[in-house]
PDB file of N, CA and C in Angstrom:
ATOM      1  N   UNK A   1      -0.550  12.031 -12.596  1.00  0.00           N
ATOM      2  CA  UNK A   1      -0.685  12.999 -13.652  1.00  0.00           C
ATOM      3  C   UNK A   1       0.632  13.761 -13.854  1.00  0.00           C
ATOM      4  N   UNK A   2       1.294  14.223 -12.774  1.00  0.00           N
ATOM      5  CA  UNK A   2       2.613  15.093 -13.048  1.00  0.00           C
ATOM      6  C   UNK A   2       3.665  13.993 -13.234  1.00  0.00           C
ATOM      7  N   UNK A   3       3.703  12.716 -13.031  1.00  0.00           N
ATOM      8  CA  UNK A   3       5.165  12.058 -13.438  1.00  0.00           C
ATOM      9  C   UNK A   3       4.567  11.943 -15.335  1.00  0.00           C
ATOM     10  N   UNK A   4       3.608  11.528 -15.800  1.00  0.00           N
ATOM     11  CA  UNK A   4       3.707  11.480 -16.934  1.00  0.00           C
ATOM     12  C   UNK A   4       4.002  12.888 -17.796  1.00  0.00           C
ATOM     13  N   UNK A   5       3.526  13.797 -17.243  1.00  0.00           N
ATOM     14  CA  UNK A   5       3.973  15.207 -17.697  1.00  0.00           C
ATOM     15  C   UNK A   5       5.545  15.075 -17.864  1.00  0.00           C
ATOM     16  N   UNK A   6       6.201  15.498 -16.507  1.00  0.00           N
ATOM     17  CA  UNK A   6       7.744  15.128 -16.093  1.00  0.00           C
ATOM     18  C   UNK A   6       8.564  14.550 -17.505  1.00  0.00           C
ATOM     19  N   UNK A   7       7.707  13.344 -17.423  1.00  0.00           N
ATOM     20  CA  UNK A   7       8.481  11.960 -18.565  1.00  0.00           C
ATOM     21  C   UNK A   7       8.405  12.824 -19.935  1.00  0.00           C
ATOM     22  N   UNK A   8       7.137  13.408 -20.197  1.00  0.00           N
ATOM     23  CA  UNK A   8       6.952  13.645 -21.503  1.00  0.00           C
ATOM     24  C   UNK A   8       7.766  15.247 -21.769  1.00  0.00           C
ATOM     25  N   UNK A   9       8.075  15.919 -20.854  1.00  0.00           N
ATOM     26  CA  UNK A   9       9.152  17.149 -20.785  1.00  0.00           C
ATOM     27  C   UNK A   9      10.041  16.442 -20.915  1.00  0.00           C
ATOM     28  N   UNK A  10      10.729  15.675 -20.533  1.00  0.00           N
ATOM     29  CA  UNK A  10      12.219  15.052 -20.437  1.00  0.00           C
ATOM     30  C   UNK A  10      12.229  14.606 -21.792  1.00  0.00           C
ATOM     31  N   UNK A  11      11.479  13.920 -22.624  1.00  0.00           N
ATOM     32  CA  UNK A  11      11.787  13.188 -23.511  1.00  0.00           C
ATOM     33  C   UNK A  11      11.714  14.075 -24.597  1.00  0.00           C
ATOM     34  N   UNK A  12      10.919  15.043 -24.375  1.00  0.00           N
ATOM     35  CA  UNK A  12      11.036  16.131 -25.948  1.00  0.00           C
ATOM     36  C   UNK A  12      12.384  16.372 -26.016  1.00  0.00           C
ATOM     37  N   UNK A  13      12.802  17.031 -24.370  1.00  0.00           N
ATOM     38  CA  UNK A  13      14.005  17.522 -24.936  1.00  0.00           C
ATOM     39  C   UNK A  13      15.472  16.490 -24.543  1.00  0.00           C
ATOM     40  N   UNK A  14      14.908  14.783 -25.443  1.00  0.00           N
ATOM     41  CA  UNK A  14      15.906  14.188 -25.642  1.00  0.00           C
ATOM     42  C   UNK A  14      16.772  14.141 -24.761  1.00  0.00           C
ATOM     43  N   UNK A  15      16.550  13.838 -23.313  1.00  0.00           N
ATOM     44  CA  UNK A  15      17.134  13.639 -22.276  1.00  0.00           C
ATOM     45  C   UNK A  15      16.525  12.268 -22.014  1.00  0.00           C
ATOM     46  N   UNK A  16      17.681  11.195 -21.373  1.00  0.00           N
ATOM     47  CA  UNK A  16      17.577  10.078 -20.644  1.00  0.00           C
ATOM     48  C   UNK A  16      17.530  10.279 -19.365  1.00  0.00           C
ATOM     49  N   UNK A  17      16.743   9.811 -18.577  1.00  0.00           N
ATOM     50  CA  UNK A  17      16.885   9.099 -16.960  1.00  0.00           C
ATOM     51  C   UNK A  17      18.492   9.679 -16.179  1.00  0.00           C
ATOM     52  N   UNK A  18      19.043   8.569 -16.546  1.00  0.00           N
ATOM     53  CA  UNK A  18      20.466   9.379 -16.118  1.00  0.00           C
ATOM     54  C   UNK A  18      21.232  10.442 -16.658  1.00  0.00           C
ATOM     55  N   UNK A  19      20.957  11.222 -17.867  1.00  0.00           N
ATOM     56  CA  UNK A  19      21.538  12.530 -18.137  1.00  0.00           C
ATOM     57  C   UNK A  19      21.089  13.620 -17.169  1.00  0.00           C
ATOM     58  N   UNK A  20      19.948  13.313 -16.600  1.00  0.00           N
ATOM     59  CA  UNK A  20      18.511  14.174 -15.878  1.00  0.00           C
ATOM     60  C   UNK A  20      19.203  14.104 -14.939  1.00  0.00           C
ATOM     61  N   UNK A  21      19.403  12.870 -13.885  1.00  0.00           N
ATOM     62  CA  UNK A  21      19.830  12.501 -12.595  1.00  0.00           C
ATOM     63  C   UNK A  21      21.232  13.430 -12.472  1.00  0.00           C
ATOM     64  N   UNK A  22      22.202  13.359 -13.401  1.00  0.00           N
ATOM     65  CA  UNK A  22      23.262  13.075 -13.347  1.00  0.00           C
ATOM     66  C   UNK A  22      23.632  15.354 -12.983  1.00  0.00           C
ATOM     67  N   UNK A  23      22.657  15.306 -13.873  1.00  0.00           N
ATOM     68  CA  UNK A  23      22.390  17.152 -13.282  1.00  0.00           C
ATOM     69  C   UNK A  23      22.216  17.450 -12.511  1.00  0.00           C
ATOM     70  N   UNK A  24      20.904  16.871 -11.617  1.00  0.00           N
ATOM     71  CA  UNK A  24      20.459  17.150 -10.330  1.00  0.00           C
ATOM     72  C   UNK A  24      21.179  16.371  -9.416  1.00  0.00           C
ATOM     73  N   UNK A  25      22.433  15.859  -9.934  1.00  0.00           N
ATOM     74  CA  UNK A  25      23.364  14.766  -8.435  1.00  0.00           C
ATOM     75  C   UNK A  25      22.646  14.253  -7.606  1.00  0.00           C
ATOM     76  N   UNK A  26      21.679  12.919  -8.680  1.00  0.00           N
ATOM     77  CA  UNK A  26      20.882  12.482  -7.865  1.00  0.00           C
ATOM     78  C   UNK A  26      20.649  10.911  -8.736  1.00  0.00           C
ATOM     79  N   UNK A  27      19.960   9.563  -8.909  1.00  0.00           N
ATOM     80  CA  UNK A  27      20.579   8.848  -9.494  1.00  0.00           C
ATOM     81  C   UNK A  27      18.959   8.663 -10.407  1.00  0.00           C
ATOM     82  N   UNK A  28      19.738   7.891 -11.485  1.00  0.00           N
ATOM     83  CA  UNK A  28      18.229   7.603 -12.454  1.00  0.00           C
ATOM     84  C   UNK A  28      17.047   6.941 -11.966  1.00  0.00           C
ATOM     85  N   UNK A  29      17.074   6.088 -10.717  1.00  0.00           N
ATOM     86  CA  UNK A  29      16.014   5.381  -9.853  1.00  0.00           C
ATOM     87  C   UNK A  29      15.259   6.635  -9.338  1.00  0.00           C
ATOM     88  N   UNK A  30      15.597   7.620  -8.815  1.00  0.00           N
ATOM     89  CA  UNK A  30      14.513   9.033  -8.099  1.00  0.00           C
ATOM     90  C   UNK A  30      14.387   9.288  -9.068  1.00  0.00           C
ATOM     91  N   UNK A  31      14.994  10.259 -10.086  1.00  0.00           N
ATOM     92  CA  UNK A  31      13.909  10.096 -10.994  1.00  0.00           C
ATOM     93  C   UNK A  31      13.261   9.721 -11.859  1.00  0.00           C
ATOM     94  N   UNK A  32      13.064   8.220 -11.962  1.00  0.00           N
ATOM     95  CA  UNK A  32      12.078   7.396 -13.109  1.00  0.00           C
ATOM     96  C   UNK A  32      11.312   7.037 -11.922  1.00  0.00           C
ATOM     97  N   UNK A  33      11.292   7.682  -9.949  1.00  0.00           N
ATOM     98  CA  UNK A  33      10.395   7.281  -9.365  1.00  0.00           C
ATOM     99  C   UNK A  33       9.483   8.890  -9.327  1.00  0.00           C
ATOM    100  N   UNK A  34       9.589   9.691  -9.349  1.00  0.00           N
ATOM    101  CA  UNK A  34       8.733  10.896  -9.938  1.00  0.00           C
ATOM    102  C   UNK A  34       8.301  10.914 -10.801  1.00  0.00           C
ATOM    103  N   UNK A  35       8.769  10.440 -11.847  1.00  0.00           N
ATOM    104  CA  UNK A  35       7.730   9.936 -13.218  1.00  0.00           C
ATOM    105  C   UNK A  35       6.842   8.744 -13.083  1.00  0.00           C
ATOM    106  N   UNK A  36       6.957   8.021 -11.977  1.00  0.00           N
ATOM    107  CA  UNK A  36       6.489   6.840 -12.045  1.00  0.00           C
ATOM    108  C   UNK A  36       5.387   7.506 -10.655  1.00  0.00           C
ATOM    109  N   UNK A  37       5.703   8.716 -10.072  1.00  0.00           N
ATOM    110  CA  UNK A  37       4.667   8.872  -9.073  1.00  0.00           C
ATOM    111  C   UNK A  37       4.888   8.004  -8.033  1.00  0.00           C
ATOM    112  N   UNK A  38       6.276   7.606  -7.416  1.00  0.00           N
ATOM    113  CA  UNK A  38       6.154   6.766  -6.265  1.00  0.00           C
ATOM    114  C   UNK A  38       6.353   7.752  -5.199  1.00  0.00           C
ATOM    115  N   UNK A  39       7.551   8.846  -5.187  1.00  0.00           N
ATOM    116  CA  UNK A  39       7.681   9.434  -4.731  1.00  0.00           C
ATOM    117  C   UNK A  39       7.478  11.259  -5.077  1.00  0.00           C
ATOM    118  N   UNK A  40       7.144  11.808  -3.965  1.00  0.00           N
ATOM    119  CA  UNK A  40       6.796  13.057  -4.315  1.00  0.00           C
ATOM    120  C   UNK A  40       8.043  14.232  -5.156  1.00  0.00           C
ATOM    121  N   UNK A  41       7.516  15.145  -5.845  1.00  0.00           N
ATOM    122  CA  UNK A  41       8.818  15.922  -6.152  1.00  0.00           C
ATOM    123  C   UNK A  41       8.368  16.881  -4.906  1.00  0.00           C
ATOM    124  N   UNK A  42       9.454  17.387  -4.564  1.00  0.00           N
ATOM    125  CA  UNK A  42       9.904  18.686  -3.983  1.00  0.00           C
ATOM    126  C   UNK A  42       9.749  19.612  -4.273  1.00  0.00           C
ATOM    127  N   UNK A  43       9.726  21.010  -4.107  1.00  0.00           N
ATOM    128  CA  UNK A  43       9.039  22.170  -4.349  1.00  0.00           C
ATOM    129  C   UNK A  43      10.585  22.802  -5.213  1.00  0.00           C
ATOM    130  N   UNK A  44      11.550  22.228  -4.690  1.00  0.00           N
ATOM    131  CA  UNK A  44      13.072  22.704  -5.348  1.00  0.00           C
ATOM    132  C   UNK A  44      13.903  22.172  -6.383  1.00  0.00           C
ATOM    133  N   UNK A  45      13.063  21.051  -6.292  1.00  0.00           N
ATOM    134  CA  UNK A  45      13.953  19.931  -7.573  1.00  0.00           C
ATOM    135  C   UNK A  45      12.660  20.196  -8.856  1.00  0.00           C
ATOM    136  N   UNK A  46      11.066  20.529  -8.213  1.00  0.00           N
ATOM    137  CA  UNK A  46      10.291  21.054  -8.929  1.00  0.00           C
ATOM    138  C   UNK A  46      10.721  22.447  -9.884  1.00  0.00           C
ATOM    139  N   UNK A  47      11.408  23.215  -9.178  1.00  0.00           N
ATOM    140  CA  UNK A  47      12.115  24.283 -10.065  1.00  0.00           C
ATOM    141  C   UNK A  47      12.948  24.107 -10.979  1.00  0.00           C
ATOM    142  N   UNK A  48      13.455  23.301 -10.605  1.00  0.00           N
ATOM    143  CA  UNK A  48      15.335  22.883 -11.129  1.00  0.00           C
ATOM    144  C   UNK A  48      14.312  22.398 -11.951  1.00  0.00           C
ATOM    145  N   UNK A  49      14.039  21.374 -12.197  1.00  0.00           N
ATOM    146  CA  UNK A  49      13.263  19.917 -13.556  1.00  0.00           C
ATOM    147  C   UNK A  49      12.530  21.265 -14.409  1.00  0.00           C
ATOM    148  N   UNK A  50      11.751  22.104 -14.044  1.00  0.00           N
ATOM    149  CA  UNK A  50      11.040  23.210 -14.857  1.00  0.00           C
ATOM    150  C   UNK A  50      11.768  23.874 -15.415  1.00  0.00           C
ATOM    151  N   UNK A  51      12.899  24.883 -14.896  1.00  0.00           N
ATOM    152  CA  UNK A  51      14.123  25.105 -16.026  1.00  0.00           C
ATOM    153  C   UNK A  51      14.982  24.224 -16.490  1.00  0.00           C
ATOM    154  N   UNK A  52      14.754  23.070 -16.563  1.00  0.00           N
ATOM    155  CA  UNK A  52      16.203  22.341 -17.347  1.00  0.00           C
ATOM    156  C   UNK A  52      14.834  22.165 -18.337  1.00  0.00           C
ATOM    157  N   UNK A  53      13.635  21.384 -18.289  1.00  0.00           N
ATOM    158  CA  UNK A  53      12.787  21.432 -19.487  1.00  0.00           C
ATOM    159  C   UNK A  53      11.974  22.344 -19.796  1.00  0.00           C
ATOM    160  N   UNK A  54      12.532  23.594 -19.215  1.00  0.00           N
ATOM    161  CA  UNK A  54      11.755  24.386 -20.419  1.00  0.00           C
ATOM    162  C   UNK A  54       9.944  24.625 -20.328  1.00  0.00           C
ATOM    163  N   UNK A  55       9.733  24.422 -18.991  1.00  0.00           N
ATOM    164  CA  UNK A  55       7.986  23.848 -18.527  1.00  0.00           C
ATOM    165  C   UNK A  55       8.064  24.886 -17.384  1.00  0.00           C
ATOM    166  N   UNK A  56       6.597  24.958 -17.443  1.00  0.00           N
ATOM    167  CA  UNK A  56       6.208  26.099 -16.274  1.00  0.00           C
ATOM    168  C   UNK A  56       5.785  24.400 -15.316  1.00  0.00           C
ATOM    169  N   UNK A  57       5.704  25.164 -13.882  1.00  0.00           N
ATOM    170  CA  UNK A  57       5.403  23.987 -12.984  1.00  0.00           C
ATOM    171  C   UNK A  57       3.807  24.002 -12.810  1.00  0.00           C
ATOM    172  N   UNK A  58       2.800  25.165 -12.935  1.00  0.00           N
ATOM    173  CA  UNK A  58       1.486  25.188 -13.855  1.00  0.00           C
ATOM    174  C   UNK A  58       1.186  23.591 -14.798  1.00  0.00           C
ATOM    175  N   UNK A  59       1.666  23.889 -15.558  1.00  0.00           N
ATOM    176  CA  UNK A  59       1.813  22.742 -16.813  1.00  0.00           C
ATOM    177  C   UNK A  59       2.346  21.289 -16.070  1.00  0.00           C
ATOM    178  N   UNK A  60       3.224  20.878 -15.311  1.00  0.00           N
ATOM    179  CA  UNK A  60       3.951  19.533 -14.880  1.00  0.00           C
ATOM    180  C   UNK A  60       2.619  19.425 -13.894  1.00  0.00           C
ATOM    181  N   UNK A  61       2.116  20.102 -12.790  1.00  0.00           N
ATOM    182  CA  UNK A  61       1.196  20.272 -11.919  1.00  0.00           C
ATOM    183  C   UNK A  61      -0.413  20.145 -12.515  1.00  0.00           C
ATOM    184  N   UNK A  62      -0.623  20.044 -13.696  1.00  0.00           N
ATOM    185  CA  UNK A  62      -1.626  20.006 -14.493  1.00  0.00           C
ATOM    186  C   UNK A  62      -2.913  21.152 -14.659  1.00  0.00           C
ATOM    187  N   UNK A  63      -1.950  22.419 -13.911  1.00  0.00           N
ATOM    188  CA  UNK A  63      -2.722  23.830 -13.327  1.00  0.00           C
ATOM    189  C   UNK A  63      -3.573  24.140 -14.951  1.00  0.00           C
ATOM    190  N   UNK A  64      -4.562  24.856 -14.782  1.00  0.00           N
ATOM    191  CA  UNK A  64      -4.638  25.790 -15.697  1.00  0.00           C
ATOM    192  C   UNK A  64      -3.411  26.977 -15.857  1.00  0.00           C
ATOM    193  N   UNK A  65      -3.347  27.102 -17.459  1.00  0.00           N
ATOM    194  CA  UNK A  65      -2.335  28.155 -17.466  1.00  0.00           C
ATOM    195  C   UNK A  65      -2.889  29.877 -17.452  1.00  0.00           C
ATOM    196  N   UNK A  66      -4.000  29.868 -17.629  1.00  0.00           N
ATOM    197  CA  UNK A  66      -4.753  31.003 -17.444  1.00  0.00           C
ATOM    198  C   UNK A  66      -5.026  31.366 -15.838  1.00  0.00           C
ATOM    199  N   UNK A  67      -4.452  32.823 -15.937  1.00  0.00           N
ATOM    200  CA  UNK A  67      -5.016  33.167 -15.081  1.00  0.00           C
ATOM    201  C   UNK A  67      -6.425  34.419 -14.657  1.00  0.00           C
ATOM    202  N   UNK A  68      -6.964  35.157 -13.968  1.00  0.00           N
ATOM    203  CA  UNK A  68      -7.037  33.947 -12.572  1.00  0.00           C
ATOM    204  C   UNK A  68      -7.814  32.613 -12.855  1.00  0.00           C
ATOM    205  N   UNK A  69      -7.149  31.557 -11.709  1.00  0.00           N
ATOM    206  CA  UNK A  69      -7.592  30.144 -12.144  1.00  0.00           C
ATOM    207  C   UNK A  69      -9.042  30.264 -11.641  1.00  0.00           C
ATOM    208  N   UNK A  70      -9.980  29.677 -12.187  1.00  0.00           N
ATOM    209  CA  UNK A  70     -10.865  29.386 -12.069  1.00  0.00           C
ATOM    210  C   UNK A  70     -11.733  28.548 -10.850  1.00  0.00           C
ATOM    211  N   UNK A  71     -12.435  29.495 -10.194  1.00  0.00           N
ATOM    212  CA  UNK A  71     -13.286  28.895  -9.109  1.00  0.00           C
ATOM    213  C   UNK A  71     -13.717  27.443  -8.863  1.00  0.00           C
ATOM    214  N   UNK A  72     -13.242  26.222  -7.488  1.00  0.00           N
ATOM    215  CA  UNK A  72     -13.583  25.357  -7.688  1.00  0.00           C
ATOM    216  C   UNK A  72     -15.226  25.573  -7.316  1.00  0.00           C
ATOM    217  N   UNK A  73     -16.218  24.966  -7.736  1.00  0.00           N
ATOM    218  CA  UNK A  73     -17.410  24.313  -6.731  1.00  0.00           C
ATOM    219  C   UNK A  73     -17.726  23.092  -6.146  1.00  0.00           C
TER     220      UNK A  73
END
């Protein structure tokens, strides 16, 4: 659920694979493997990817954006 989020932040704002990588000094294979959900994001590259697109990590995480979140049962 969060790599297709990820993909679909990146692509609004007209960023490629390696323009993305090339920010986070890291290569276009990690991340088209976070979009692809092979590997986990990080709680820090989770920040970084949320301000470069412009996304709360709520939203990439598939949270409700309301708060308080709502009771599981």
């Amino acid at each position: 659920m969060y790599g297709e989020r990820l993909r679909k932040a990146r692509k609004e704002k007209k960023l490629t694979l390696t323009e993305v990588a090339d920010l986070l000094h890291t290569t276009h294979a990690t991340i088209s493997r976070y979009e692809n959900e092979k590997i986990n994001v990080d709680a820090e590259t989770l920040a970084v990817l949320c301000r470069l697109y412009h996304v709360s990590a709520d939203y990439i995480l598939g949270l409700p954006t309301d708060l308080p979140y709502p009771e599981e049962k």
